[in-house]
Protein backbone atom coordinates (compact mmCIF):
# COMPACT_ATOMS: atom_id res chain seq x y z
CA UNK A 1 -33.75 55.40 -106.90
CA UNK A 2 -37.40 54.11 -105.56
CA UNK A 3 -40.01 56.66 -105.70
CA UNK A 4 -42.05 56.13 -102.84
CA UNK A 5 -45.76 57.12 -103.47
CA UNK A 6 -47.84 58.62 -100.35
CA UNK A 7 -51.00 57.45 -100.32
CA UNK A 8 -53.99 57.98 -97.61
CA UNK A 9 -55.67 54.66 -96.62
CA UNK A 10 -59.61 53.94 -96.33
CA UNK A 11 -59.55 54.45 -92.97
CA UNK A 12 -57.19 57.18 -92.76
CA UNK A 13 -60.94 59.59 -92.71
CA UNK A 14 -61.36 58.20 -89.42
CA UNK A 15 -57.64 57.76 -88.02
CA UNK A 16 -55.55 60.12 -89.88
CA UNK A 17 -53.20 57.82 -90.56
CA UNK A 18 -50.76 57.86 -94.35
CA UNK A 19 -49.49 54.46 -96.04
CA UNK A 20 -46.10 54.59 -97.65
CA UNK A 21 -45.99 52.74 -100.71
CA UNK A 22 -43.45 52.03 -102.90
CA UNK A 23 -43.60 51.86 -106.61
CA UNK A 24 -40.74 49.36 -108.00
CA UNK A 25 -40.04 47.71 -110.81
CA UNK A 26 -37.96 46.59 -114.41
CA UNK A 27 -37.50 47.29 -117.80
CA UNK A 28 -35.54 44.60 -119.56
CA UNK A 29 -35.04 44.83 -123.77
CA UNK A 30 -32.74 43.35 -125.82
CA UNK A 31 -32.22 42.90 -129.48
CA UNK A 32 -31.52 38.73 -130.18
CA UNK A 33 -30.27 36.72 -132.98
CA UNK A 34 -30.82 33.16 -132.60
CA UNK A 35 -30.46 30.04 -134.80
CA UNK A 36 -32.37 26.54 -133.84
CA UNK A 37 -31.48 23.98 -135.70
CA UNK A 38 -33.96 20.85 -135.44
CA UNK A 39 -32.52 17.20 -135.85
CA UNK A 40 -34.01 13.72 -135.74
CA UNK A 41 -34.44 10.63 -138.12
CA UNK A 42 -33.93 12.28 -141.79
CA UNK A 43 -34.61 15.40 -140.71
CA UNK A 44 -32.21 18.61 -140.04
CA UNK A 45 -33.63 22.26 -140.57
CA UNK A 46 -31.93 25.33 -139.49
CA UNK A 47 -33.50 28.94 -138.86
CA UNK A 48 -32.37 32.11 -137.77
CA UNK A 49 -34.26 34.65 -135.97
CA UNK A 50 -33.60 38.28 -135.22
CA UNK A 51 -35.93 40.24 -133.33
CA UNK A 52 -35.94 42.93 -130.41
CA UNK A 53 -37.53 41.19 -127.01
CA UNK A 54 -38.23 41.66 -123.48
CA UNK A 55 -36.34 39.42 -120.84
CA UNK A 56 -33.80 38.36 -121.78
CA UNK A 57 -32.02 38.74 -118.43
CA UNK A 58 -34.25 39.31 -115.05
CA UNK A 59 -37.79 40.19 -117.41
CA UNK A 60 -39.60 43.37 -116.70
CA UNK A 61 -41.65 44.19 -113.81
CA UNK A 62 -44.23 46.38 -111.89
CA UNK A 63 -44.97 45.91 -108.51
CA UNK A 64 -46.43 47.91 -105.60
CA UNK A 65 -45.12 47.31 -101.92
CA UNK A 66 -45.66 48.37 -98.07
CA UNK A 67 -45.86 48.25 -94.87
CA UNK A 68 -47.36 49.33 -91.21
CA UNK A 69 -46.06 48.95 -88.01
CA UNK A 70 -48.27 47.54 -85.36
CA UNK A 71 -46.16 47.93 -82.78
CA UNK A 72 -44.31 45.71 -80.21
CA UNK A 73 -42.06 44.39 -82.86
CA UNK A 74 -44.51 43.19 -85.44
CA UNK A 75 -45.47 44.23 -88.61
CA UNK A 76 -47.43 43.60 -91.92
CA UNK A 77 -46.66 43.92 -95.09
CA UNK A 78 -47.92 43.39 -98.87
CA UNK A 79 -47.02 43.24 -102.35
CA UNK A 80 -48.56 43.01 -105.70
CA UNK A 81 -46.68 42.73 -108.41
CA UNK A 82 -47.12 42.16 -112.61
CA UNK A 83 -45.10 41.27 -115.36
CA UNK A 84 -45.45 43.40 -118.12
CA UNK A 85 -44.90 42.61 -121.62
CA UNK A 86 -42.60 45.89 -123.03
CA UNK A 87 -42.26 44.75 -126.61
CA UNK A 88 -45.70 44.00 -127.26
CA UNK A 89 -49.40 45.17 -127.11
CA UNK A 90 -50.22 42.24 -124.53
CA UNK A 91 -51.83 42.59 -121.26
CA UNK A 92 -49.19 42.21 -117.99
CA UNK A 93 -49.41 38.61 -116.50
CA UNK A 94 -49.68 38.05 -112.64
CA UNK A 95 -46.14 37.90 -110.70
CA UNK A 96 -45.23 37.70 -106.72
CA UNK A 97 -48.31 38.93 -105.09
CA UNK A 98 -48.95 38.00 -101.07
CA UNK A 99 -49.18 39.47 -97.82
CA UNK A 100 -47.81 38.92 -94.28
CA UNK A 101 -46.51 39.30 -90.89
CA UNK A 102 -43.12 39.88 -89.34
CA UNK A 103 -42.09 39.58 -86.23
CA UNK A 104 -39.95 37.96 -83.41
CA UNK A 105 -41.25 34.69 -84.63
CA UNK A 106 -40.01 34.71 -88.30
CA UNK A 107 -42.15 36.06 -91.61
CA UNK A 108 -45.17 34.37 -92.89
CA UNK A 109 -46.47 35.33 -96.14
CA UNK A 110 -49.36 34.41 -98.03
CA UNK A 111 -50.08 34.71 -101.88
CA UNK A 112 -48.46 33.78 -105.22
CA UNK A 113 -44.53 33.80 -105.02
CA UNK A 114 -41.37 32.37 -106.25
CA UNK A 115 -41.25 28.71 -104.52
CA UNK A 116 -37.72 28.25 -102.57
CA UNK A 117 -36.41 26.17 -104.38
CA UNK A 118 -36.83 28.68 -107.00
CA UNK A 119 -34.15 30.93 -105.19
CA UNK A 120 -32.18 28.13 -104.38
CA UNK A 121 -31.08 27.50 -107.77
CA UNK A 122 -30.81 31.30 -108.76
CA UNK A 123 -28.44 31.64 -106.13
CA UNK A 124 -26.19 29.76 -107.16
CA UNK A 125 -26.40 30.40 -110.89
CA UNK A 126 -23.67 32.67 -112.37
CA UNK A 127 -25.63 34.03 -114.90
CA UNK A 128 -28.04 35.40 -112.45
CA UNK A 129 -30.55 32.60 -113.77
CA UNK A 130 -30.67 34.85 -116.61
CA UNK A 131 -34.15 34.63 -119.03
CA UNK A 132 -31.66 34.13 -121.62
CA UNK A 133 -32.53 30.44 -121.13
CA UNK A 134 -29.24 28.19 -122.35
CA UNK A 135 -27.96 27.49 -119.01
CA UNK A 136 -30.74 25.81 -118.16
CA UNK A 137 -30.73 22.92 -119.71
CA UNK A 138 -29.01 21.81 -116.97
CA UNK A 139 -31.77 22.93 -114.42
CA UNK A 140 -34.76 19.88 -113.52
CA UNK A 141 -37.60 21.84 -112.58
CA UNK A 142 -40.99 20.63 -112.04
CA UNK A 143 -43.65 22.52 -110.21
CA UNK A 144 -41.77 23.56 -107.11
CA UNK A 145 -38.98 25.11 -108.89
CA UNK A 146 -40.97 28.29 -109.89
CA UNK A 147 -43.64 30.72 -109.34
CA UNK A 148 -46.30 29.34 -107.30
CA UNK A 149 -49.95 29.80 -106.75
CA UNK A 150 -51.95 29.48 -103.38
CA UNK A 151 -49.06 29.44 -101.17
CA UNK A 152 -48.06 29.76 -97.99
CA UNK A 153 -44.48 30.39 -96.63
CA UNK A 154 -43.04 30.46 -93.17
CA UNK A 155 -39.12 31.69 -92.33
CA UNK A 156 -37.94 30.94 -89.12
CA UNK A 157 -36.00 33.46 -87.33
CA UNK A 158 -32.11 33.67 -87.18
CA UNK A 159 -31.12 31.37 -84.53
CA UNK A 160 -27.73 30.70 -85.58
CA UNK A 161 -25.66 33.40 -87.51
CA UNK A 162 -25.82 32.69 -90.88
CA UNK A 163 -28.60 29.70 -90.78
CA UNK A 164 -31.74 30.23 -92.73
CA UNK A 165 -34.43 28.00 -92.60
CA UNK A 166 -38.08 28.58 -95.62
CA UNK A 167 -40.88 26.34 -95.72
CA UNK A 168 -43.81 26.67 -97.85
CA UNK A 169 -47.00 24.86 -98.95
CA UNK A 170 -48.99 25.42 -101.57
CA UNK A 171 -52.50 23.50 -102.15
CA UNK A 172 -53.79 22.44 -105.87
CA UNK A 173 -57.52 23.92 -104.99
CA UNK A 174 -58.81 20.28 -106.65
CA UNK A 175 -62.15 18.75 -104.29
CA UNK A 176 -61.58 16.19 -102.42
CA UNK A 177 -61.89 12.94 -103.38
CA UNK A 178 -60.28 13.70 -106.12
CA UNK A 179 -60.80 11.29 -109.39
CA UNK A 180 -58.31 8.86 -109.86
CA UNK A 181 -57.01 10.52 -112.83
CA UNK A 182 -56.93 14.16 -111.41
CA UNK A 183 -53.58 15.55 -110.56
CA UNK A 184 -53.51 17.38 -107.21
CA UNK A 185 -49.99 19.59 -107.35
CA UNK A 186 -50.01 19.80 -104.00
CA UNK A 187 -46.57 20.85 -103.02
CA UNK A 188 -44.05 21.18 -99.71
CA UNK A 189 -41.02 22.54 -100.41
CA UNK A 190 -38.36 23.02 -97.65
CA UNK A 191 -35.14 25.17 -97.95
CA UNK A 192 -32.07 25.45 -95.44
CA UNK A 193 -29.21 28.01 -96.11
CA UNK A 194 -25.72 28.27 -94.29
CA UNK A 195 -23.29 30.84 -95.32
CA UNK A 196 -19.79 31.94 -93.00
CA UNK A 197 -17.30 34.29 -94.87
CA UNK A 198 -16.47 33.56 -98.70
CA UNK A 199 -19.02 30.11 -97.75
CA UNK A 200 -22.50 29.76 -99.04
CA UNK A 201 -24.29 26.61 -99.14
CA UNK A 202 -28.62 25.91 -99.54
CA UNK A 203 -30.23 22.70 -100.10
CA UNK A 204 -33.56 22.46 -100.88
CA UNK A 205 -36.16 19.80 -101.04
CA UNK A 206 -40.05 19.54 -102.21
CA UNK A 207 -43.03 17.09 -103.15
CA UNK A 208 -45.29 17.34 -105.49
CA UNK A 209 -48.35 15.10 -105.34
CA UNK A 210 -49.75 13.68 -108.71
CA UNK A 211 -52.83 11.43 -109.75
CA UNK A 212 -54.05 8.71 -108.26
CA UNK A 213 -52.02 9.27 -105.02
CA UNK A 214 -48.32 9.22 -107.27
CA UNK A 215 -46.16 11.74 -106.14
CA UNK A 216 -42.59 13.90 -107.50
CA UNK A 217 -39.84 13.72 -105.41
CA UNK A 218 -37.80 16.75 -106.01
CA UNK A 219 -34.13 18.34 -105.10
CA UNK A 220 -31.72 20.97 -105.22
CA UNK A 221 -28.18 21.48 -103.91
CA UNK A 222 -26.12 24.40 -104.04
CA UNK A 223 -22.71 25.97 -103.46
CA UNK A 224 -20.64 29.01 -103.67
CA UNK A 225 -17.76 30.37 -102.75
CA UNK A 226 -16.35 34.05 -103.04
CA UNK A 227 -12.13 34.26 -103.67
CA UNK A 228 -12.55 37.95 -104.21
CA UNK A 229 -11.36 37.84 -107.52
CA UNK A 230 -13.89 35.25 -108.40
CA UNK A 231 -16.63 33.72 -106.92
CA UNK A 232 -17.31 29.85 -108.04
CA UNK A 233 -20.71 28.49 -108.21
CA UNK A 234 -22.31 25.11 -108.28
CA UNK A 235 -25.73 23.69 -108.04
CA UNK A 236 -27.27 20.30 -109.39
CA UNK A 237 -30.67 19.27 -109.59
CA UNK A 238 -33.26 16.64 -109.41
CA UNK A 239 -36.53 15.06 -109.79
CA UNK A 240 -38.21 11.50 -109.36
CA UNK A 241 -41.65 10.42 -109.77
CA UNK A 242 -43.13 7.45 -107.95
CA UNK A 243 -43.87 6.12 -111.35
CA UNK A 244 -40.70 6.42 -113.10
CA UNK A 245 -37.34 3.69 -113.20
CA UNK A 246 -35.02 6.76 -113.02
CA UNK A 247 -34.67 10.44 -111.83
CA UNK A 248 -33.81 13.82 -114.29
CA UNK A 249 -30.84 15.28 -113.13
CA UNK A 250 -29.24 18.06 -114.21
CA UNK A 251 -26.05 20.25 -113.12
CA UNK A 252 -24.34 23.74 -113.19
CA UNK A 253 -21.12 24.81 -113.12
CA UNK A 254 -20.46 28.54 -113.06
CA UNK A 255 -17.92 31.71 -112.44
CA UNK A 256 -18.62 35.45 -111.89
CA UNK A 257 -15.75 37.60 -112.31
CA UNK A 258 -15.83 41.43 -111.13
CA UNK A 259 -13.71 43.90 -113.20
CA UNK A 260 -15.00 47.45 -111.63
CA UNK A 261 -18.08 48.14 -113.42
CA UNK A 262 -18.18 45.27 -115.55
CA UNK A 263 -18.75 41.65 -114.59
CA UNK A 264 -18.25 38.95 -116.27
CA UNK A 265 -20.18 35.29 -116.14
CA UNK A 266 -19.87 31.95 -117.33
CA UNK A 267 -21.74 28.95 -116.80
CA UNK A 268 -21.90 25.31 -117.92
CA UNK A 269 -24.56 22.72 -117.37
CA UNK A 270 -25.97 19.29 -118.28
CA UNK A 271 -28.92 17.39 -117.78
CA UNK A 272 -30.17 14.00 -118.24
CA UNK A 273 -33.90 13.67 -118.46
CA UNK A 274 -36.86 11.11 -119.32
CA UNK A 275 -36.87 6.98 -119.10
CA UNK A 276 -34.29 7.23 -121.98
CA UNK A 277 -31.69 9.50 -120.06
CA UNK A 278 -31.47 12.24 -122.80
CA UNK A 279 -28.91 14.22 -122.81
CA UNK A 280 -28.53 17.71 -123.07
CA UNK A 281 -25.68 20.66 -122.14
CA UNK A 282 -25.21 24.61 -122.43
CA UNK A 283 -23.14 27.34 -122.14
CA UNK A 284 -23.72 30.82 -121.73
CA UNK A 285 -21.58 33.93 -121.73
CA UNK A 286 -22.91 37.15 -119.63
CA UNK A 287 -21.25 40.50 -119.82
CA UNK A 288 -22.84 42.91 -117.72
CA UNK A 289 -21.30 46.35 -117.70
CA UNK A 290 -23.33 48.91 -115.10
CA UNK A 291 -23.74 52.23 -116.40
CA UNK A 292 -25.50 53.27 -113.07
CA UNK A 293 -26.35 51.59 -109.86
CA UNK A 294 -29.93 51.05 -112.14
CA UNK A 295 -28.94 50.99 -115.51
CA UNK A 296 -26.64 48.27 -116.79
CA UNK A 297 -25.84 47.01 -120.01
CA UNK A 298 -26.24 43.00 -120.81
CA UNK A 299 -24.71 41.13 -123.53
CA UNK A 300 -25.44 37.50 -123.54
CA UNK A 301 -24.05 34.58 -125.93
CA UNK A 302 -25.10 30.89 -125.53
CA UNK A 303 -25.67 27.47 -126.92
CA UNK A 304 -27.31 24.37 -125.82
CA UNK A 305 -27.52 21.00 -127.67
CA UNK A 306 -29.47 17.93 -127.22
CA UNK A 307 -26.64 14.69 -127.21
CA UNK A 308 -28.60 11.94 -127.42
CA UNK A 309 -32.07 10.25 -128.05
CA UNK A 310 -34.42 10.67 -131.18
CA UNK A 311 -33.61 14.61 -130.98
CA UNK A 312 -30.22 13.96 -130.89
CA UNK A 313 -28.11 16.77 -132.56
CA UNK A 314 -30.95 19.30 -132.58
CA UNK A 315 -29.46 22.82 -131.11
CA UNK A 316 -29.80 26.43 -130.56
CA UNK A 317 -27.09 29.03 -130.05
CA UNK A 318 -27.87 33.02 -129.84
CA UNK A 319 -27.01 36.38 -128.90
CA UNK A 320 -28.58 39.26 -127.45
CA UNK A 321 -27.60 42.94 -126.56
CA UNK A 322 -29.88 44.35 -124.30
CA UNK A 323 -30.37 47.38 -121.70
CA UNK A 324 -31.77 47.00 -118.44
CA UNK A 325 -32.70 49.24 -116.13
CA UNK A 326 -34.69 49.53 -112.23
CA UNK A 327 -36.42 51.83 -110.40
């Protein structure tokens, strides 16, 4: 349940007017055991580590949101929103944080966010794109495929039923002209989203300028659909620079399986990155049993292994117990 806080605005001395605000947020712990073993030329050292941790599934959170009408169908909104570190004595980090407009015309929002392509690929991972980490190995992201700064994001209004259309820029804040050697991360980043009955597709597509005007070229394709007693999921990944002979790409194979309060999830994905094509897969096992519409209980297994290249056999595999919980 949200608990909405009632606060009175600057100027509600002169207007009278109350702001609704609502106080939201996460608390993700788990206890994990994992073992990394490290490989190479002559070399092969395992180690185990136990230790209790904060998320390992969506990560904890603390944000603040609202609203106000302003009439004739348009409105503004904000949020600002942390990521606080529940296992430690360490200061929260900065999370989603922007403000907007809707309206007739779409949303705009402006701030620090999750990029598109970002929920592109969580869509369509079973594992909710779990924190866990294992599954994705198989996930190329660069720059646009997570939370990013100075950014602004425009979503066109439904047209069709069941067409969505995102586009966002975000701006490196580096002078221009920039020195040769000074990477600009400016990035565009374009997602389109079609889903009709069990159907759901998105594609996604960004660029990412680099030094010396060199640029990333980057991708993401996914697909679901929902058989009732299953829903398969798919997305693959990837990511060219100007400079390099070859692109990273990496894939994702998935299934979520509903059994009352419990679901179950299993993913498998591969990747190959660098000049050398390296080679790398995971697996992870999600069992998420709800004790509450806000409180579930998460237990995770996984593994991921690196195939080829001067890392080759290096691995990790782990599992965690953990209890999550929203309000």
């Amino acid at each position: 349940m949200k608990k909405t806080l009632v606060a009175i605005a600057a100027m509600a001395a002169f207007t009278g007017a109350m702001a609704d605000v609502t106080i939201f947020g996460i608390v993700d712990n788990a206890y994990s055991i994992k073992t990394t073993t490290a490989a190479g030329p002559g070399i092969r050292t395992t180690s185990t580590k136990t230790t209790a941790v904060t998320g390992t599934y969506t990560g904890s959170e603390l944000g603040f949101k609202g609203s106000e009408d302003l009439g004739g169908g348009l409105s503004a909104n904000f949020q600002i929103h942390f990521a606080p570190s529940t296992d430690a004595n360490l200061a929260p980090t900065g999370y989603q944080s922007h403000v907007g407009l809707n309206g007739g015309f779409g949303s705009l929002k402006v701030g620090q966010f999750f990029s598109p392509m970002f929920f592109n690929n969580a869509t369509y991972d079973a594992s909710g794109y779990s924190a866990f980490g294992f599954n994705e190995a198989g996930a190329v992201n660069g720059a646009s495929g997570t939370l990013v700064s100075n950014s602004v994001q425009y979503d066109l209004p439904t047209f069709v039923p069941g067409l969505g259309v995102s586009y966002m820029i975000a701006k490196g804040e580096v002078p221009r002209p920039a020195a040769t050697t000074t990477a600009l991360n400016d990035i565009s980043n374009i997602r389109v989203t079609y889903a009709t009955g069990a159907l759901s597709a998105g594609y996604s597509s960004a660029s990412v300028k680099g030094a010396a005007g060199a640029s990333t070229k980057q991708s993401s394709t996914g697909l679901s659909y929902d058989l009732g007693m299953a829903k398969l999921m798919y997305y693959a990944t990837s990511s060219k620079a100007t400079t390099a002979t070859v692109s990273d790409k990496g894939s994702n194979y998935g299934v979520s399986i509903p059994l009352g309060a419990t679901t179950v999830g299993f993913t498998s994905s591969s990747a190959k990155t660098g000049a050398t094509q390296v080679e790398s897969s995971a697996t992870i096992l999600q069992v998420k049993y709800d004790l509450s519409k806000r409180s579930s209980l998460i237990l995770q297994n996984g593994s991921a292994k690196i195939k080829s290249g001067t890392l080759n056999g290096s691995s990790s595999k782990g599992t965690s117990l953990g209890l999550w919980h929203s309000f």
